[in-house]
PDB file of N, CA and C in Angstrom:
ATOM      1  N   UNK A   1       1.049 -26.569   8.885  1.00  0.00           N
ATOM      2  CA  UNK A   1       2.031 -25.921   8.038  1.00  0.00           C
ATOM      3  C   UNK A   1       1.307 -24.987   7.063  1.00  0.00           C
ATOM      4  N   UNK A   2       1.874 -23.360   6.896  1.00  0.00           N
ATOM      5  CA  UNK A   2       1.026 -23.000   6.123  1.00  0.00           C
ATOM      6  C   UNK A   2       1.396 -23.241   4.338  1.00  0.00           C
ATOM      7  N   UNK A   3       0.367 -22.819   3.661  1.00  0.00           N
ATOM      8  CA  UNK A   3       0.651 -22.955   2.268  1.00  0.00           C
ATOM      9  C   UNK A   3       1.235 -21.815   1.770  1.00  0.00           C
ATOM     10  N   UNK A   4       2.274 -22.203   1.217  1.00  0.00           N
ATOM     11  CA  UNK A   4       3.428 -21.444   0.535  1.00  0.00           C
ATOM     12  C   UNK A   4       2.757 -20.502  -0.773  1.00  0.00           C
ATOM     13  N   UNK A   5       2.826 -19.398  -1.174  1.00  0.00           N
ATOM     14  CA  UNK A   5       2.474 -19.236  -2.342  1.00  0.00           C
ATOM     15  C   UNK A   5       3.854 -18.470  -3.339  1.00  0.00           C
ATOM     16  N   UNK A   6       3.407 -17.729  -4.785  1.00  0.00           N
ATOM     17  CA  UNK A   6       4.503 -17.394  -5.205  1.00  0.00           C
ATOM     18  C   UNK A   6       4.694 -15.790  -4.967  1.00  0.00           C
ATOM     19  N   UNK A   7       5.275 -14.950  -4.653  1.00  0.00           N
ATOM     20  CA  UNK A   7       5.468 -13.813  -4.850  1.00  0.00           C
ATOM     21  C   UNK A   7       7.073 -13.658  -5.794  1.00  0.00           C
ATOM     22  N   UNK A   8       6.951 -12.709  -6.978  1.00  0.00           N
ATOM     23  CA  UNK A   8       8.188 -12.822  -7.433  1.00  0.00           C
ATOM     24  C   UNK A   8       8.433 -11.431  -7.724  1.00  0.00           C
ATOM     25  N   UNK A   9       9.437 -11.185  -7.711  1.00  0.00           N
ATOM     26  CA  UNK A   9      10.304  -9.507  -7.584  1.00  0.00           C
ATOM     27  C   UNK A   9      11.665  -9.855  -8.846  1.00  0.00           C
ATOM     28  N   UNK A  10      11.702  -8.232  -9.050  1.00  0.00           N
ATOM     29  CA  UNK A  10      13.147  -8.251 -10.212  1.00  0.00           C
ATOM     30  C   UNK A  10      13.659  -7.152  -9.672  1.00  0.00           C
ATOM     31  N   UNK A  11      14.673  -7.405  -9.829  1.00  0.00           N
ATOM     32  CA  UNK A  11      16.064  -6.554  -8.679  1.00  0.00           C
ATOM     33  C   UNK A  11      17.551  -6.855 -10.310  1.00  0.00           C
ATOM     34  N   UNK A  12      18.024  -5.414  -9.842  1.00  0.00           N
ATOM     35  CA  UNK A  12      19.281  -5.538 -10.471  1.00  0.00           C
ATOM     36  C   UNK A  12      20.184  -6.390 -10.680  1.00  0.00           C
ATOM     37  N   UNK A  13      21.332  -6.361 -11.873  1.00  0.00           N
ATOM     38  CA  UNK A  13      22.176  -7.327 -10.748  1.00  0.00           C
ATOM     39  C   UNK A  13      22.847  -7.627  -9.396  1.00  0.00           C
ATOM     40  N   UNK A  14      23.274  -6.352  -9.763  1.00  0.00           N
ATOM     41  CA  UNK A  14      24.150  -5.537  -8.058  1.00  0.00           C
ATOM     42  C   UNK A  14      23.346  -6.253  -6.931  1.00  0.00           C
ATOM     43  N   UNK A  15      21.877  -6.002  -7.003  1.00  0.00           N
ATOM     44  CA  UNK A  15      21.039  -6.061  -5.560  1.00  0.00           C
ATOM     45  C   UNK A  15      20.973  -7.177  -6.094  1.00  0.00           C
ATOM     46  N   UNK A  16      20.874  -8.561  -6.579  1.00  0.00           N
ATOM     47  CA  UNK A  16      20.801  -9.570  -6.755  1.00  0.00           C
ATOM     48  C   UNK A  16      22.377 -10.223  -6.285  1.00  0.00           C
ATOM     49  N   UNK A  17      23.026  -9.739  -6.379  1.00  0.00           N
ATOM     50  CA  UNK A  17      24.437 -10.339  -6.144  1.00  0.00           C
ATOM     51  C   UNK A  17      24.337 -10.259  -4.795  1.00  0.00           C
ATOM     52  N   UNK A  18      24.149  -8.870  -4.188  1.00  0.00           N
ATOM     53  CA  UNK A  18      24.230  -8.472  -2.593  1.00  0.00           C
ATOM     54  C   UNK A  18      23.059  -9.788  -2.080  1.00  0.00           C
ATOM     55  N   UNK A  19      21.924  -9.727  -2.369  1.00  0.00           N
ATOM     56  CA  UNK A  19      21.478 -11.037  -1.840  1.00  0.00           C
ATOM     57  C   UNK A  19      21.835 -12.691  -1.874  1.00  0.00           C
ATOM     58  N   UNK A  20      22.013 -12.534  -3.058  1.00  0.00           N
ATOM     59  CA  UNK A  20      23.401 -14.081  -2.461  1.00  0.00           C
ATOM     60  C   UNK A  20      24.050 -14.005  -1.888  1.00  0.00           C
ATOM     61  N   UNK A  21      25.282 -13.116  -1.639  1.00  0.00           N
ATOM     62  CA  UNK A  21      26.355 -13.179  -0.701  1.00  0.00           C
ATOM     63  C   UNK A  21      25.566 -12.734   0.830  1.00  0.00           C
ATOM     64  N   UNK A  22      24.327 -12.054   0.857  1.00  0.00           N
ATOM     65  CA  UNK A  22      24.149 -11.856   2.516  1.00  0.00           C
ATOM     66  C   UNK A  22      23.793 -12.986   2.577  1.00  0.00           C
ATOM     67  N   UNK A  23      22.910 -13.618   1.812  1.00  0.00           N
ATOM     68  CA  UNK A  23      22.421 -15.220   2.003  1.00  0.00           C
ATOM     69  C   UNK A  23      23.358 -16.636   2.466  1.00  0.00           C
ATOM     70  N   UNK A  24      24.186 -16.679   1.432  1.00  0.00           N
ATOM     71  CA  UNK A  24      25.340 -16.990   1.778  1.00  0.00           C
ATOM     72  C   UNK A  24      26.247 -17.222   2.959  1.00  0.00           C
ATOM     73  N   UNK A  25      26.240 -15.679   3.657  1.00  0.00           N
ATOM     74  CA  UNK A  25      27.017 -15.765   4.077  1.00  0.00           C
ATOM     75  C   UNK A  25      26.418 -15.871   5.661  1.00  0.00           C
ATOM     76  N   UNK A  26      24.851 -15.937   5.802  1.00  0.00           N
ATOM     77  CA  UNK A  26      24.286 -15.871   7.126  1.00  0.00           C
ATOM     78  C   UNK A  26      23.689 -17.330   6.903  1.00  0.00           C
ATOM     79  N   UNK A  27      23.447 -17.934   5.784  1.00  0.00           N
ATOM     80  CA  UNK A  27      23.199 -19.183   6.073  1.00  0.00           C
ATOM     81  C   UNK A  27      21.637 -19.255   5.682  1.00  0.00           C
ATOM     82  N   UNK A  28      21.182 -18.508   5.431  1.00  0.00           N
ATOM     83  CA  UNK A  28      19.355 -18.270   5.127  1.00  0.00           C
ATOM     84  C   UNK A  28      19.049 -18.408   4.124  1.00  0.00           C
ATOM     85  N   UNK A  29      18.018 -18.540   3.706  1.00  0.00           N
ATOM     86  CA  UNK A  29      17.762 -18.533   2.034  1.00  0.00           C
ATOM     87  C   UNK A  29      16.998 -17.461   1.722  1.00  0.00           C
ATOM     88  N   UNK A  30      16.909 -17.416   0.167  1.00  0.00           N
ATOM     89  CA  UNK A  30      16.222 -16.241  -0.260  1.00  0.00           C
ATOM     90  C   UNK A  30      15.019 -16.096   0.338  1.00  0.00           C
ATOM     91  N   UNK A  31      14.386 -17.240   0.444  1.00  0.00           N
ATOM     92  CA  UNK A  31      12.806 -17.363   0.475  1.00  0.00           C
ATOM     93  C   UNK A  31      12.716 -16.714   2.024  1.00  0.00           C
ATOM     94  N   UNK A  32      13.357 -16.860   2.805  1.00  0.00           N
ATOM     95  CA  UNK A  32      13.311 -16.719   4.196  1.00  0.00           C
ATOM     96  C   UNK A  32      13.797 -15.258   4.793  1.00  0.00           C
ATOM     97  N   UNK A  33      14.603 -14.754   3.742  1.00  0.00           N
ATOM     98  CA  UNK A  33      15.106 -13.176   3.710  1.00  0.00           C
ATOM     99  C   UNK A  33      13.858 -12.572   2.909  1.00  0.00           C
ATOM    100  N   UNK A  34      13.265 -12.348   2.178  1.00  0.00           N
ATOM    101  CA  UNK A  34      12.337 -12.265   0.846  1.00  0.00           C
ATOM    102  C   UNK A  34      10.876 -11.728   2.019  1.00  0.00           C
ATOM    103  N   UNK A  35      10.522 -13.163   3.019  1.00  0.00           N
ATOM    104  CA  UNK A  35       9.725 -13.442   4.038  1.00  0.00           C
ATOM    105  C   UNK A  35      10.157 -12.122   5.483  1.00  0.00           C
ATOM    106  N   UNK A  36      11.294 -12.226   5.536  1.00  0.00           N
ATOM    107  CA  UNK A  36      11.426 -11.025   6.707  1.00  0.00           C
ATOM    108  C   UNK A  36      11.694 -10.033   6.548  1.00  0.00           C
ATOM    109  N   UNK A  37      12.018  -9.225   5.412  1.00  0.00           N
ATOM    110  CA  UNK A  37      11.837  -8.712   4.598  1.00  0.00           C
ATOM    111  C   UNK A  37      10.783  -7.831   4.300  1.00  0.00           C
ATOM    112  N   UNK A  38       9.871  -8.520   3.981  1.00  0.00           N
ATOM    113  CA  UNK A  38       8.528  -8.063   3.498  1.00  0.00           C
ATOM    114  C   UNK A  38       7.753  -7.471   4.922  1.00  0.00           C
ATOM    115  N   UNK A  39       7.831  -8.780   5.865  1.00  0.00           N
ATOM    116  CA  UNK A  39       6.906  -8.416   7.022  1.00  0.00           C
ATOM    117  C   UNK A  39       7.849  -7.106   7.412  1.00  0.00           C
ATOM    118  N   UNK A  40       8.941  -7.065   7.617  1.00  0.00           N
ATOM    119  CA  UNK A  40       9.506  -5.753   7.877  1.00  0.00           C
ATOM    120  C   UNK A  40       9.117  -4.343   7.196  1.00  0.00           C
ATOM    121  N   UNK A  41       8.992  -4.590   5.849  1.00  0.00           N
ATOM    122  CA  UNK A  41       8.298  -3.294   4.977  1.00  0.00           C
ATOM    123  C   UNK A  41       7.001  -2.907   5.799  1.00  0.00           C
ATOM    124  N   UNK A  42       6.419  -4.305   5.865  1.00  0.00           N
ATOM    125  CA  UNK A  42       4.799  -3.811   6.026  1.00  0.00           C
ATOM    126  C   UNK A  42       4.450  -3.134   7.132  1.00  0.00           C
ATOM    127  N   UNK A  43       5.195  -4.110   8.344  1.00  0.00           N
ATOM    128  CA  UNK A  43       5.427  -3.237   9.717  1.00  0.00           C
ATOM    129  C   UNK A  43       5.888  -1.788  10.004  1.00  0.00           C
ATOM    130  N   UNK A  44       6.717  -1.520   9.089  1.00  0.00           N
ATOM    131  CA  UNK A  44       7.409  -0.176   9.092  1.00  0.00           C
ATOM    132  C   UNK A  44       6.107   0.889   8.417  1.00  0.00           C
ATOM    133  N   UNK A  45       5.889   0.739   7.313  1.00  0.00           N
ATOM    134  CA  UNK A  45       4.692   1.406   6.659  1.00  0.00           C
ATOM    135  C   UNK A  45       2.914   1.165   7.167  1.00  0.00           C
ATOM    136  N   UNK A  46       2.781   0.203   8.280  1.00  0.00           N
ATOM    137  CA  UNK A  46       1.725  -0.206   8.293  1.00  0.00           C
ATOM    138  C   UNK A  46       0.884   1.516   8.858  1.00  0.00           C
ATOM    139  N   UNK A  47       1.847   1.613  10.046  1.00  0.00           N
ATOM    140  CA  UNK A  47       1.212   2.568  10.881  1.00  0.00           C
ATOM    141  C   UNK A  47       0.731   4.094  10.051  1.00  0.00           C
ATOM    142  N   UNK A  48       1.678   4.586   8.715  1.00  0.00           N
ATOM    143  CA  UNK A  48       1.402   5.473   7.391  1.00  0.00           C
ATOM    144  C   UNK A  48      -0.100   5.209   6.991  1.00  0.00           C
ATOM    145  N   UNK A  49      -0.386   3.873   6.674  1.00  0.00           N
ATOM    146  CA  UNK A  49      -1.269   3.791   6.175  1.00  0.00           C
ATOM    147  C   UNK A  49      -3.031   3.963   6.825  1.00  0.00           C
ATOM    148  N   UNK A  50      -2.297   2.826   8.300  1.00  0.00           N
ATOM    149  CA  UNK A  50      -3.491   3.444   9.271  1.00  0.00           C
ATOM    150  C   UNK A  50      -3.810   4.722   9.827  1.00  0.00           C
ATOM    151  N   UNK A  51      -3.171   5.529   9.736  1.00  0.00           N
ATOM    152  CA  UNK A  51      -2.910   6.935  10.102  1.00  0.00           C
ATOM    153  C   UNK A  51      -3.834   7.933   8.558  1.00  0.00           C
ATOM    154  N   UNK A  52      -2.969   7.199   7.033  1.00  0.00           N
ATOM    155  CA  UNK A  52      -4.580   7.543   6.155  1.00  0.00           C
ATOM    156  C   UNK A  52      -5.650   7.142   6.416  1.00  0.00           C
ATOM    157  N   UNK A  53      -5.752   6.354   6.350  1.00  0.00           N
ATOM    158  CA  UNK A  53      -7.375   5.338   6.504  1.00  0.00           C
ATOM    159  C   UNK A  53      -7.891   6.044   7.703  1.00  0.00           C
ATOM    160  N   UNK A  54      -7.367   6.492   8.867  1.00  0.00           N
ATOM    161  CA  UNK A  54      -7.901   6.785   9.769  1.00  0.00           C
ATOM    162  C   UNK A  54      -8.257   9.084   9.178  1.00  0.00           C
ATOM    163  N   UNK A  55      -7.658   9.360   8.811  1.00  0.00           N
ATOM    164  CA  UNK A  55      -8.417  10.682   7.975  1.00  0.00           C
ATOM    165  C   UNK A  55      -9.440  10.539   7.172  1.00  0.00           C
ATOM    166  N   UNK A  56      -9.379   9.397   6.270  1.00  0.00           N
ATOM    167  CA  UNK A  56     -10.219   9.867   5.588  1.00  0.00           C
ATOM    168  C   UNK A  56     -11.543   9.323   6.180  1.00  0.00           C
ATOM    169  N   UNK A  57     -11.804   8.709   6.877  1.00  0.00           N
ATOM    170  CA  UNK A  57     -12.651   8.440   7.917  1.00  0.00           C
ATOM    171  C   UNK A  57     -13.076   9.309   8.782  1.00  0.00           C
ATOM    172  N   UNK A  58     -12.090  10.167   9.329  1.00  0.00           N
ATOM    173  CA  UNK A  58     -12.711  11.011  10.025  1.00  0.00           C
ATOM    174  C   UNK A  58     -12.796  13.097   9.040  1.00  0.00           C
ATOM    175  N   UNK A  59     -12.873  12.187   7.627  1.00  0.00           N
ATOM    176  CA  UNK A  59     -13.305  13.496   6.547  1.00  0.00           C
ATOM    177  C   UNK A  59     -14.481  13.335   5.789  1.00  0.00           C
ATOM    178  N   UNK A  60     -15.055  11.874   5.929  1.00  0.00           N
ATOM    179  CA  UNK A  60     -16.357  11.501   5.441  1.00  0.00           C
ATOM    180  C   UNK A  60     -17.171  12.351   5.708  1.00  0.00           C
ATOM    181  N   UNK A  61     -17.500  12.767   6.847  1.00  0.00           N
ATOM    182  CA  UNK A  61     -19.297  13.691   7.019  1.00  0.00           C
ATOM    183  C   UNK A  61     -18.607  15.026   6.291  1.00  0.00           C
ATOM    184  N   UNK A  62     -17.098  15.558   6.448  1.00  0.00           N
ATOM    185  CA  UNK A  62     -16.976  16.948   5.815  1.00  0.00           C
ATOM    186  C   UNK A  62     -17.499  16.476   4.243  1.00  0.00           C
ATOM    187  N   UNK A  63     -16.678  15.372   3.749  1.00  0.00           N
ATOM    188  CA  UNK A  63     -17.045  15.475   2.511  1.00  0.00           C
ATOM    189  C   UNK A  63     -18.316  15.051   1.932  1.00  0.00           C
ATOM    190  N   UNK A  64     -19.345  14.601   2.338  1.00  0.00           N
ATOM    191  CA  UNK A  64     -20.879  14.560   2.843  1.00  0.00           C
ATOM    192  C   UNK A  64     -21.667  15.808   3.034  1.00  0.00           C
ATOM    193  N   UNK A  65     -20.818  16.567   4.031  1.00  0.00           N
ATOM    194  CA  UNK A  65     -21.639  18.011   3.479  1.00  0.00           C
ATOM    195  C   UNK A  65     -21.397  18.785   2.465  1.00  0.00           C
ATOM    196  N   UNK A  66     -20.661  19.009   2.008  1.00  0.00           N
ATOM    197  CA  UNK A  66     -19.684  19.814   1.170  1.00  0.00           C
ATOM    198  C   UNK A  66     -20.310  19.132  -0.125  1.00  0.00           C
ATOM    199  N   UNK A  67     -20.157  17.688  -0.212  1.00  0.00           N
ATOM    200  CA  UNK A  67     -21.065  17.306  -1.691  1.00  0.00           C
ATOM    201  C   UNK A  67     -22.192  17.739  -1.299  1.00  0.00           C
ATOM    202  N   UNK A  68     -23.061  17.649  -0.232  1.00  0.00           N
ATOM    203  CA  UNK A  68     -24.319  18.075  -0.667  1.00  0.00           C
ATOM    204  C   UNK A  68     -24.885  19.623  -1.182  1.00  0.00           C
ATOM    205  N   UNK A  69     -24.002  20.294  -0.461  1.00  0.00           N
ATOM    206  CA  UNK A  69     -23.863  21.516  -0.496  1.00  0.00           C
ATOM    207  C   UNK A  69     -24.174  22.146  -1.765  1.00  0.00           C
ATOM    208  N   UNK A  70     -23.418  21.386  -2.593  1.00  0.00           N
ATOM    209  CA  UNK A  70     -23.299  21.723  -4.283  1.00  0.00           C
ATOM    210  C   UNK A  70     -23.921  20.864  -4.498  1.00  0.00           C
ATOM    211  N   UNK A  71     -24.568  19.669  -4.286  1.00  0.00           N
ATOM    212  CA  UNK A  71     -25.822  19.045  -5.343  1.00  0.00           C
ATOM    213  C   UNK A  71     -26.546  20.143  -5.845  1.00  0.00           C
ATOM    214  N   UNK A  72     -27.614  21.167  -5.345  1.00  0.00           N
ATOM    215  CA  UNK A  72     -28.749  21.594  -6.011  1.00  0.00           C
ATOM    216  C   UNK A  72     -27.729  22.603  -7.508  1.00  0.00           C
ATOM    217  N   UNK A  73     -26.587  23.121  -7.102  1.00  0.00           N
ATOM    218  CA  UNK A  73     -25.651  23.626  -8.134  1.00  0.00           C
ATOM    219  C   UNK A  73     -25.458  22.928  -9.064  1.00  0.00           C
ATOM    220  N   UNK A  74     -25.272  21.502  -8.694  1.00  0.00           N
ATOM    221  CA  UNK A  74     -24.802  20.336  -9.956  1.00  0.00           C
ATOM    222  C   UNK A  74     -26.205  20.024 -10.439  1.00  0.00           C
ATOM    223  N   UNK A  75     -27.267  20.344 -10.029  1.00  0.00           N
ATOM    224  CA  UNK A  75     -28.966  20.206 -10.856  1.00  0.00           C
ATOM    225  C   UNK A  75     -29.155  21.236 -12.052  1.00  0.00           C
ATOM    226  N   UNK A  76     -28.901  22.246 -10.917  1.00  0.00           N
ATOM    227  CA  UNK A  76     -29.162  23.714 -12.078  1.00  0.00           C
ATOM    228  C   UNK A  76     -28.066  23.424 -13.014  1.00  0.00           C
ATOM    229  N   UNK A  77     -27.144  23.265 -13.402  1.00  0.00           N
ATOM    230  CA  UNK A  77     -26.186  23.282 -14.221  1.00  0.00           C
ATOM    231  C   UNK A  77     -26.247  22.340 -15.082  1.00  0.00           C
ATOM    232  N   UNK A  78     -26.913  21.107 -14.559  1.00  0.00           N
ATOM    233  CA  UNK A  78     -27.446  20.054 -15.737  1.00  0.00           C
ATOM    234  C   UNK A  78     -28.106  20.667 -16.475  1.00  0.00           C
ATOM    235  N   UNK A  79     -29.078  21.096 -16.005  1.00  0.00           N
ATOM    236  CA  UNK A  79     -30.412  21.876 -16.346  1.00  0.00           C
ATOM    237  C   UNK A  79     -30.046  23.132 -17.585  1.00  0.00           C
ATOM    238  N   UNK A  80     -28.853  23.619 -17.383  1.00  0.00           N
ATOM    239  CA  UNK A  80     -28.240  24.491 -18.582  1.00  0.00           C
ATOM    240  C   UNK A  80     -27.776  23.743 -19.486  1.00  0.00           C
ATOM    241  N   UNK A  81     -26.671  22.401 -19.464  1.00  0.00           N
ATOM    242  CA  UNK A  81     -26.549  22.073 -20.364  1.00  0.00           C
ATOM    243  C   UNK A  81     -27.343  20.974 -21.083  1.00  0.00           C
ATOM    244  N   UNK A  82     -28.616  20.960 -20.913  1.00  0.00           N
ATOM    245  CA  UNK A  82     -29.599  19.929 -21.345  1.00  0.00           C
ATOM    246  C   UNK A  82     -29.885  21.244 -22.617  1.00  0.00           C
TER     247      UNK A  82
END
């Protein structure tokens, strides 16, 4: 069985009312709507996120050259304001 932990959210009244009565009225509980719910957000947005993660991964060596590019610029310019 896994271990339960707490996640807690604040919702209007309105959207607080609408979740009792869907609860209610399908027989589920919060905790179990709350639970499918969530995995549903994450599933829906997961692929957004892997789709960033996967740019900026493949922008590392640009941004690797491009900083290096301007290092000896960011020397000399110390070098003025010293």
């Amino acid at each position: 069985m896994k271990t339960k932990q707490r996640l807690a959210a604040t919702c209007d009244q309105s959207t607080l009312a609408k979740v009792d009565l869907f609860c209610d009225y399908y027989g589920i509980s919060e905790n179990d709507l709350a639970d499918d719910a969530t995995i549903a957000f994450l599933k829906a947005h997961q692929s957004k996120l892997d789709t960033l993660a996967h740019g900026y991964v493949e922008m590392a060596s640009l941004n690797t050259e491009i900083a290096a590019e301007f290092c000896n610029c960011e020397e000399e310019a110390a070098l003025h304001i010293r």
